[in-house]
N, C-alpha and C. Protein backbone atom coordinates (compact mmCIF):
# COMPACT_ATOMS: atom_id res chain seq x y z
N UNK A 1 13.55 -9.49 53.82
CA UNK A 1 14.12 -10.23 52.71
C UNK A 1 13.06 -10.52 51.64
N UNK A 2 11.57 -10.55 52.32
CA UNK A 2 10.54 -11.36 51.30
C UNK A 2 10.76 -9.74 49.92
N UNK A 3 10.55 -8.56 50.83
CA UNK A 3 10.41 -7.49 50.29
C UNK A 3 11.37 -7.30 49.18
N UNK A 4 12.32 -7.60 49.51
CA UNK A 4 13.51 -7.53 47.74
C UNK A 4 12.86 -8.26 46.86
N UNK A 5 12.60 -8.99 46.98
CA UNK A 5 12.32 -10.43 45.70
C UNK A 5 11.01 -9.96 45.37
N UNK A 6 10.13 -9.38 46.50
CA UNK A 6 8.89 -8.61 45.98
C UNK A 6 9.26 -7.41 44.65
N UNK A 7 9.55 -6.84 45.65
CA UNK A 7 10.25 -5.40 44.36
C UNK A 7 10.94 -5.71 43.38
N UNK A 8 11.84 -6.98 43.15
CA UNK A 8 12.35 -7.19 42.11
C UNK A 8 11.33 -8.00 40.94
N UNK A 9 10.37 -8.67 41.63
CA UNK A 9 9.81 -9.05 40.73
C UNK A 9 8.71 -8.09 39.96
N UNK A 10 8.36 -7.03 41.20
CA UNK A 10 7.39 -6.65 40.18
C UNK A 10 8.07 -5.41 38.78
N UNK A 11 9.32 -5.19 39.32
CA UNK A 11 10.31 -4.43 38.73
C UNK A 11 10.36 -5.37 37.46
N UNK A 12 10.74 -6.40 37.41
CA UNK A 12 10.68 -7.84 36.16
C UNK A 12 9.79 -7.36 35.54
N UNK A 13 8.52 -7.49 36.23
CA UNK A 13 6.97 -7.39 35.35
C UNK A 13 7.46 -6.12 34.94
N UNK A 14 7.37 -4.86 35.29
CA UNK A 14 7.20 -3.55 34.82
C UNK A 14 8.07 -3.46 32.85
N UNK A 15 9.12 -4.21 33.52
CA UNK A 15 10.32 -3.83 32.35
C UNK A 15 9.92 -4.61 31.33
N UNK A 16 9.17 -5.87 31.32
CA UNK A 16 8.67 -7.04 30.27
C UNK A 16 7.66 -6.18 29.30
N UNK A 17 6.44 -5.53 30.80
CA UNK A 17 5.65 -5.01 30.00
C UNK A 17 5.93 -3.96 28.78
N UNK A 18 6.82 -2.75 29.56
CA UNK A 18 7.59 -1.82 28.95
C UNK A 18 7.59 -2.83 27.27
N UNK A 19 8.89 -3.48 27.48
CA UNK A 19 9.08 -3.86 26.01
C UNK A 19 8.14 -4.44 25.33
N UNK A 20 7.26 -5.59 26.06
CA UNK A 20 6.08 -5.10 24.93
C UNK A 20 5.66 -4.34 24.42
N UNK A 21 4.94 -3.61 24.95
CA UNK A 21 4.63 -2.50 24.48
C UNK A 21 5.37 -1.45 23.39
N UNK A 22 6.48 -1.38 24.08
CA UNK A 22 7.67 -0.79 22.68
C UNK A 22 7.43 -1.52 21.21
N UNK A 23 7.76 -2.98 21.43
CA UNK A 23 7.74 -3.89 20.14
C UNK A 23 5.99 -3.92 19.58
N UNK A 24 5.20 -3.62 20.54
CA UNK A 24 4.07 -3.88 19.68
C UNK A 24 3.41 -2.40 18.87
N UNK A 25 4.03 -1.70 19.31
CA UNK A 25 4.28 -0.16 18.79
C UNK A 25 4.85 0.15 17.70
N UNK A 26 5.89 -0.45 17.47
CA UNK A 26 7.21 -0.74 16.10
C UNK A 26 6.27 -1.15 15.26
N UNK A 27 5.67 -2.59 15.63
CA UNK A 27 5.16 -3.80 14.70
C UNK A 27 4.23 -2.03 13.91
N UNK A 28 3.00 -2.00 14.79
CA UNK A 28 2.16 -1.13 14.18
C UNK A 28 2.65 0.23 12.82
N UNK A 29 3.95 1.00 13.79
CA UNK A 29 4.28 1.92 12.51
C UNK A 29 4.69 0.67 11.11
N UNK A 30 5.53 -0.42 11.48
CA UNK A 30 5.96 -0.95 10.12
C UNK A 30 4.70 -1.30 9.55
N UNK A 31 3.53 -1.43 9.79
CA UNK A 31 2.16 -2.37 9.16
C UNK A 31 1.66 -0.94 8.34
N UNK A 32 1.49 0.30 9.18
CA UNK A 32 0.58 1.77 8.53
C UNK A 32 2.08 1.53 7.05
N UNK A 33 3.11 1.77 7.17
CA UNK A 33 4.05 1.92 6.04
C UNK A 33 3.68 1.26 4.49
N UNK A 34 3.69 0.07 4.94
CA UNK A 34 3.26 -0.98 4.05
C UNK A 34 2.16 -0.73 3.20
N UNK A 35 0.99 0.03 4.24
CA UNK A 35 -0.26 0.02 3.68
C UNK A 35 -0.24 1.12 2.52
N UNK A 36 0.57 2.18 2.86
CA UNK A 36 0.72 3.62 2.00
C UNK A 36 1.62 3.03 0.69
N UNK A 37 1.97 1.90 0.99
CA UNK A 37 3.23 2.04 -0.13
C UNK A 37 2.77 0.86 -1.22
N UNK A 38 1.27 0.45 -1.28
CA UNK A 38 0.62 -0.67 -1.57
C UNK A 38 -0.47 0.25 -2.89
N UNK A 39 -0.19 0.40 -4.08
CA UNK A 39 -0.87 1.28 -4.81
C UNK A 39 -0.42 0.68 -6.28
N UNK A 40 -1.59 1.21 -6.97
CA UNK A 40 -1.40 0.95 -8.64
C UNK A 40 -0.28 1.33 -9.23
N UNK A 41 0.34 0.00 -9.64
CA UNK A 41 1.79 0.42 -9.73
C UNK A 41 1.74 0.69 -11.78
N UNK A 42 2.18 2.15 -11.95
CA UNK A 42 2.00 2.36 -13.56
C UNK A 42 2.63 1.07 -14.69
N UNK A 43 3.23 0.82 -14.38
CA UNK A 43 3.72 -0.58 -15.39
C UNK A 43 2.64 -1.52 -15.27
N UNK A 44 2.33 -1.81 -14.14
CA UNK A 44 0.45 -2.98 -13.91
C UNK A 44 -0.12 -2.10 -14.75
N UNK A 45 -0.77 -0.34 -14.65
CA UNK A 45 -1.44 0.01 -15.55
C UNK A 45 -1.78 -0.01 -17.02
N UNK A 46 -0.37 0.09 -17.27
CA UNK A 46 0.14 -0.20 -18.97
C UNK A 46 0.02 -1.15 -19.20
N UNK A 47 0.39 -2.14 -18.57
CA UNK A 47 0.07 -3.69 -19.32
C UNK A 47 -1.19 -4.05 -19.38
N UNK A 48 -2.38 -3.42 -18.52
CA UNK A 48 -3.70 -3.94 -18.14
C UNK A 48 -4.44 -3.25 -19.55
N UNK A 49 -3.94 -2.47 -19.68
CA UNK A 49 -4.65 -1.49 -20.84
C UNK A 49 -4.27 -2.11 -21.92
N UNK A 50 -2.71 -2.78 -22.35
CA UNK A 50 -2.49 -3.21 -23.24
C UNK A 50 -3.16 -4.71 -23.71
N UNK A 51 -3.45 -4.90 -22.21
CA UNK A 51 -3.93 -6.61 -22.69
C UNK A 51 -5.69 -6.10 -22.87
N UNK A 52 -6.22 -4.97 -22.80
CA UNK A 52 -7.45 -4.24 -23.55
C UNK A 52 -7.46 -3.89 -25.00
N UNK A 53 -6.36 -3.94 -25.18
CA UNK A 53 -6.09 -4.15 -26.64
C UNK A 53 -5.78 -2.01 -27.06
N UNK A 54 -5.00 -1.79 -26.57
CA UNK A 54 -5.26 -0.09 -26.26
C UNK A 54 -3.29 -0.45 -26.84
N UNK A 55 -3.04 0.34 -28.03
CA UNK A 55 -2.02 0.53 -28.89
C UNK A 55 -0.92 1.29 -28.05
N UNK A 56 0.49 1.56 -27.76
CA UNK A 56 1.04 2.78 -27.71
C UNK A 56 1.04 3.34 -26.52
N UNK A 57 0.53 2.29 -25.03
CA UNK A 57 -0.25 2.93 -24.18
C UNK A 57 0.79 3.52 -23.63
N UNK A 58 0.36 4.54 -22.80
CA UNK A 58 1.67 5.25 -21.46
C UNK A 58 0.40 6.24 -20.77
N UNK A 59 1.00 6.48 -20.25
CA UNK A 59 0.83 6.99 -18.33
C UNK A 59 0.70 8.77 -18.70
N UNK A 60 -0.88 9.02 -18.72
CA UNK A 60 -1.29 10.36 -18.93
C UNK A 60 -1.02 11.15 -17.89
N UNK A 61 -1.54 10.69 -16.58
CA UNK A 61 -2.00 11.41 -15.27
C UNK A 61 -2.24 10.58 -14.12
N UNK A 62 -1.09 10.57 -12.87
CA UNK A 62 -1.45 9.65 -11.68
C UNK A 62 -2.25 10.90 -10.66
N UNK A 63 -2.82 10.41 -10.08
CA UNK A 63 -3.20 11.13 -8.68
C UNK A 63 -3.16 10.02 -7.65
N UNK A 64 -3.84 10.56 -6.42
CA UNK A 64 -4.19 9.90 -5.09
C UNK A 64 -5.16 8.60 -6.05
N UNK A 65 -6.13 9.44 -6.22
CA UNK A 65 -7.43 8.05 -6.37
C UNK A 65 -7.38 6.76 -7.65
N UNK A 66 -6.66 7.82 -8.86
CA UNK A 66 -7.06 7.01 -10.65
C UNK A 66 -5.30 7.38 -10.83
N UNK A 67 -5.46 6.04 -11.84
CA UNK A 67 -4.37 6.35 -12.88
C UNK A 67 -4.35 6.04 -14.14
N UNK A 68 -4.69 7.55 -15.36
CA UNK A 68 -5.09 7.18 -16.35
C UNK A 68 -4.17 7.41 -17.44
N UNK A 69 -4.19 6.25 -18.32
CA UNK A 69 -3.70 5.26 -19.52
C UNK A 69 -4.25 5.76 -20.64
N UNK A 70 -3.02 6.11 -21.58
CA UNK A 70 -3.72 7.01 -22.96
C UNK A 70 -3.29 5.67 -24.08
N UNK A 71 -3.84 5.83 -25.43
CA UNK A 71 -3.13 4.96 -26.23
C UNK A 71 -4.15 5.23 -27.46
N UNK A 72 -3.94 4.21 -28.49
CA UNK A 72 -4.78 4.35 -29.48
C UNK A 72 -5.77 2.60 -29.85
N UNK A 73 -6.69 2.78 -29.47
CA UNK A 73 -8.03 1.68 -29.78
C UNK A 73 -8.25 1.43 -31.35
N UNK A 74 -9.53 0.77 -31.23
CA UNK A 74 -9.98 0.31 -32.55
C UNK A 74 -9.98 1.94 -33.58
N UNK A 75 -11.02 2.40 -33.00
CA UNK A 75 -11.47 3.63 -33.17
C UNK A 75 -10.94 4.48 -33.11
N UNK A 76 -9.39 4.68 -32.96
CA UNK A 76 -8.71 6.10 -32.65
C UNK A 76 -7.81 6.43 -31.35
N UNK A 77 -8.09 7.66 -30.85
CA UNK A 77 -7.27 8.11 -29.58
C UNK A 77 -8.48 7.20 -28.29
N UNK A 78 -8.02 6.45 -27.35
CA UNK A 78 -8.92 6.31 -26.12
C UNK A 78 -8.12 6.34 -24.97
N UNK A 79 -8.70 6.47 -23.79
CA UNK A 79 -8.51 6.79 -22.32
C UNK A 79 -9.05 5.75 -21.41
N UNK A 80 -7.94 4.94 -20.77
CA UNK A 80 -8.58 3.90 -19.39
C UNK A 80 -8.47 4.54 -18.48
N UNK A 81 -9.36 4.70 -17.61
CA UNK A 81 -9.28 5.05 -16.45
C UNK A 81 -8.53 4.05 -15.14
N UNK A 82 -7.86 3.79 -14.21
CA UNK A 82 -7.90 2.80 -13.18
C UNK A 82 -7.78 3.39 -11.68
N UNK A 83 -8.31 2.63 -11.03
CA UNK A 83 -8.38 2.79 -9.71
C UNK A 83 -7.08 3.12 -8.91
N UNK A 84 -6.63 3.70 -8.05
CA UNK A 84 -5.23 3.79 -7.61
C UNK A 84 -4.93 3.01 -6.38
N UNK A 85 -4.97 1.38 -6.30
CA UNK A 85 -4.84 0.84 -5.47
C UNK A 85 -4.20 -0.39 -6.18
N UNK A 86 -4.16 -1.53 -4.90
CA UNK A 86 -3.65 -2.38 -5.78
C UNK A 86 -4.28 -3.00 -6.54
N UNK A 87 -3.75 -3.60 -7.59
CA UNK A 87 -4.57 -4.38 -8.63
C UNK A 87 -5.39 -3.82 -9.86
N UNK A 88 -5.45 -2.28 -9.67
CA UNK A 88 -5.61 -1.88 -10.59
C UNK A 88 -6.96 -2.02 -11.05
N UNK A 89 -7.80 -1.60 -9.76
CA UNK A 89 -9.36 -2.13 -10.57
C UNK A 89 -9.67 -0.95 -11.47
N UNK A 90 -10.49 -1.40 -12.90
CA UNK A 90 -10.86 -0.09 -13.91
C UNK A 90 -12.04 0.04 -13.43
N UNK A 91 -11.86 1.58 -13.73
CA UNK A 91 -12.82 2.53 -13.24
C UNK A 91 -13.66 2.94 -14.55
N UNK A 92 -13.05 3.18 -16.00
CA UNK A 92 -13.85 3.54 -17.22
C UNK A 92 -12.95 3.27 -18.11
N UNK A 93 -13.83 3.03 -18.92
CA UNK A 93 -12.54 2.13 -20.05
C UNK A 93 -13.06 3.45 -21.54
């Protein structure tokens, strides 16, 4: 009799662990998602350039790394460079 309640419990443990493990697996893919989808968003770019005082600005060229901002400056035609993450750190103005 001790032996059922043995096997059932460690059967308990096995299946608890199981779902941990499942749920802490989930958690992880939803966290990598988040991280990919966390990038210089072109409207932040345009406005960052515009509050640089950069005329007319719009959206030349995104890649992986930069996203660069055309418009017209004091001086004519110019180019911001920005970082492709969040927040938009500039890279060359």
């Amino acid at each position: 009799m001790t032996s059922i309640f043995a096997k059932a419990g460690i059967a308990a443990l096995v299946t608890l662990g199981a779902t941990a493990a499942t749920v802490l697996t989930a958690s992880a893919n939803d966290l990598s998602a988040s991280r990919h989808s966390r990038i210089c968003s072109p409207i932040t770019a345009v406005q960052k350039a515009r509050a640089m005082g950069l005329r007319h600005a719009h959206i030349e060229n995104i890649t992986p790394r930069r996203v660069v901002v055309e418009g017209v400056g004091r001086h004519g035609p110019n180019r911001v460079v920005f970082a492709n993450e969040p927040g938009c750190p500039l890279i060359r103005s």
